[in-house]
Protein backbone atom coordinates (compact mmCIF):
# COMPACT_ATOMS: atom_id res chain seq x y z
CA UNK A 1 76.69 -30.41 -45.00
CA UNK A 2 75.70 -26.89 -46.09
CA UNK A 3 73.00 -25.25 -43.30
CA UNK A 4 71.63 -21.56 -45.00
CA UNK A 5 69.60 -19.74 -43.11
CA UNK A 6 67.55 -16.46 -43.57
CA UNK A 7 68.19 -13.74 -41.46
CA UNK A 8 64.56 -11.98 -40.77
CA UNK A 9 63.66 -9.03 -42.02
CA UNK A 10 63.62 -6.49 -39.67
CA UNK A 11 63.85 -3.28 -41.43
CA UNK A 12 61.85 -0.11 -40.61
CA UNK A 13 59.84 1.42 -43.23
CA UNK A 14 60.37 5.35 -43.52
CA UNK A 15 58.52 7.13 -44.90
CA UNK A 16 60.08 9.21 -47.54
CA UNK A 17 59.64 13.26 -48.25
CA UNK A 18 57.69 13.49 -50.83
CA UNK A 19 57.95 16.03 -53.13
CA UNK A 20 55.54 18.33 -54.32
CA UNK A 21 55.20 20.02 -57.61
CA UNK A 22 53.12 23.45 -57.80
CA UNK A 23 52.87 26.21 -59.97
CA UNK A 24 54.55 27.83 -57.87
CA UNK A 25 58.04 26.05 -57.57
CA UNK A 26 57.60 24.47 -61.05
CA UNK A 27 60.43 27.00 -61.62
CA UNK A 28 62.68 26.14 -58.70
CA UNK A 29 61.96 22.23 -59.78
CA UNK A 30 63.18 22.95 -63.18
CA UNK A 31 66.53 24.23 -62.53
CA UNK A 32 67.43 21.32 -60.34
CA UNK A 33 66.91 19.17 -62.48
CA UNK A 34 68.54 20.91 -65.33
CA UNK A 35 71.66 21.48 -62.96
CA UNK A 36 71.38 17.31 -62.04
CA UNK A 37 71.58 16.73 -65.92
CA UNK A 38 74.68 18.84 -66.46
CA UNK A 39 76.19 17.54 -63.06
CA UNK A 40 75.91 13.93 -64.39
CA UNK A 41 76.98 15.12 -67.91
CA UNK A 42 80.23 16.52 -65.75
CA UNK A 43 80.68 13.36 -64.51
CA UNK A 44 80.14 10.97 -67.41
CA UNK A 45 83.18 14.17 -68.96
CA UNK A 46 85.03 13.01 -65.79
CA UNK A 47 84.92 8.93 -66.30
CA UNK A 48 85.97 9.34 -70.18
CA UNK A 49 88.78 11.34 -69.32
CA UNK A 50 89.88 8.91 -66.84
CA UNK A 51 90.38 6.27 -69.57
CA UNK A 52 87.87 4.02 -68.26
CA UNK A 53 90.44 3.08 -66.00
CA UNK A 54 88.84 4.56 -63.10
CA UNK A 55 91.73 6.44 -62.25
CA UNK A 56 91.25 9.83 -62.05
CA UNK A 57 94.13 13.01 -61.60
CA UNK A 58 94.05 15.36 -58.66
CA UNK A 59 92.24 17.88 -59.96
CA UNK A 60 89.50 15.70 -61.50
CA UNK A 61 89.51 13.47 -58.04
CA UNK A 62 88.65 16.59 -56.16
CA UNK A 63 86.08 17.81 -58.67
CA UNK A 64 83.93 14.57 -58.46
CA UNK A 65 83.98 14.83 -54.66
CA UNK A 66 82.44 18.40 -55.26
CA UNK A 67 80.34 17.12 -57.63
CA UNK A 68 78.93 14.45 -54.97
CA UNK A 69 79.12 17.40 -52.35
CA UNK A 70 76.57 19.20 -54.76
CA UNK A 71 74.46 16.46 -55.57
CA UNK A 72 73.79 16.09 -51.96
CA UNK A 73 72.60 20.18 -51.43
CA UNK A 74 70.73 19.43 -54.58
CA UNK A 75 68.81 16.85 -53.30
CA UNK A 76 68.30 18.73 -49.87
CA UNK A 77 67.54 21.69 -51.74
CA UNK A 78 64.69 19.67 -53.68
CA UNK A 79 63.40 17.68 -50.29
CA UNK A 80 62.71 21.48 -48.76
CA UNK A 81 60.58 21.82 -51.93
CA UNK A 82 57.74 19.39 -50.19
């Protein structure tokens, strides 16, 4: 006999940052997202070269962790925009 049972759901709703677009950082806004674009252009560059495979050389390994390292300042960057 098969016994399933559902764990409750106990998760804590956060509210999230939100972000908030002005005149006055439409600018700022802009070039974050035009740097996430070529970022994730970078990386789709990164995946072809690797074959598809998923394996990736040195050099391009420890670009894509810079990449993800930049992402991350990007997205505090844009959350210090609100």
């Amino acid at each position: 006999m098969l016994w399933l049972e559902r764990e409750p759901d106990i998760s804590i709703e956060m509210d999230e940052p939100t972000v908030v677009a002005t005149w006055e950082n439409r600018t700022q806004i802009i070039e974050i997202m035009q740097t996430a674009r070529d970022m994730s252009q970078e990386f789709q560059n990164l995946w072809k070269n690797s074959g598809e495979t998923g394996r990736l050389s040195q050099d391009d390994t420890d670009r894509l962790v810079e990449l993800l390292r930049e992402i991350g300042d990007l997205n505090k960057t844009l959350m210090r925009l609100a």
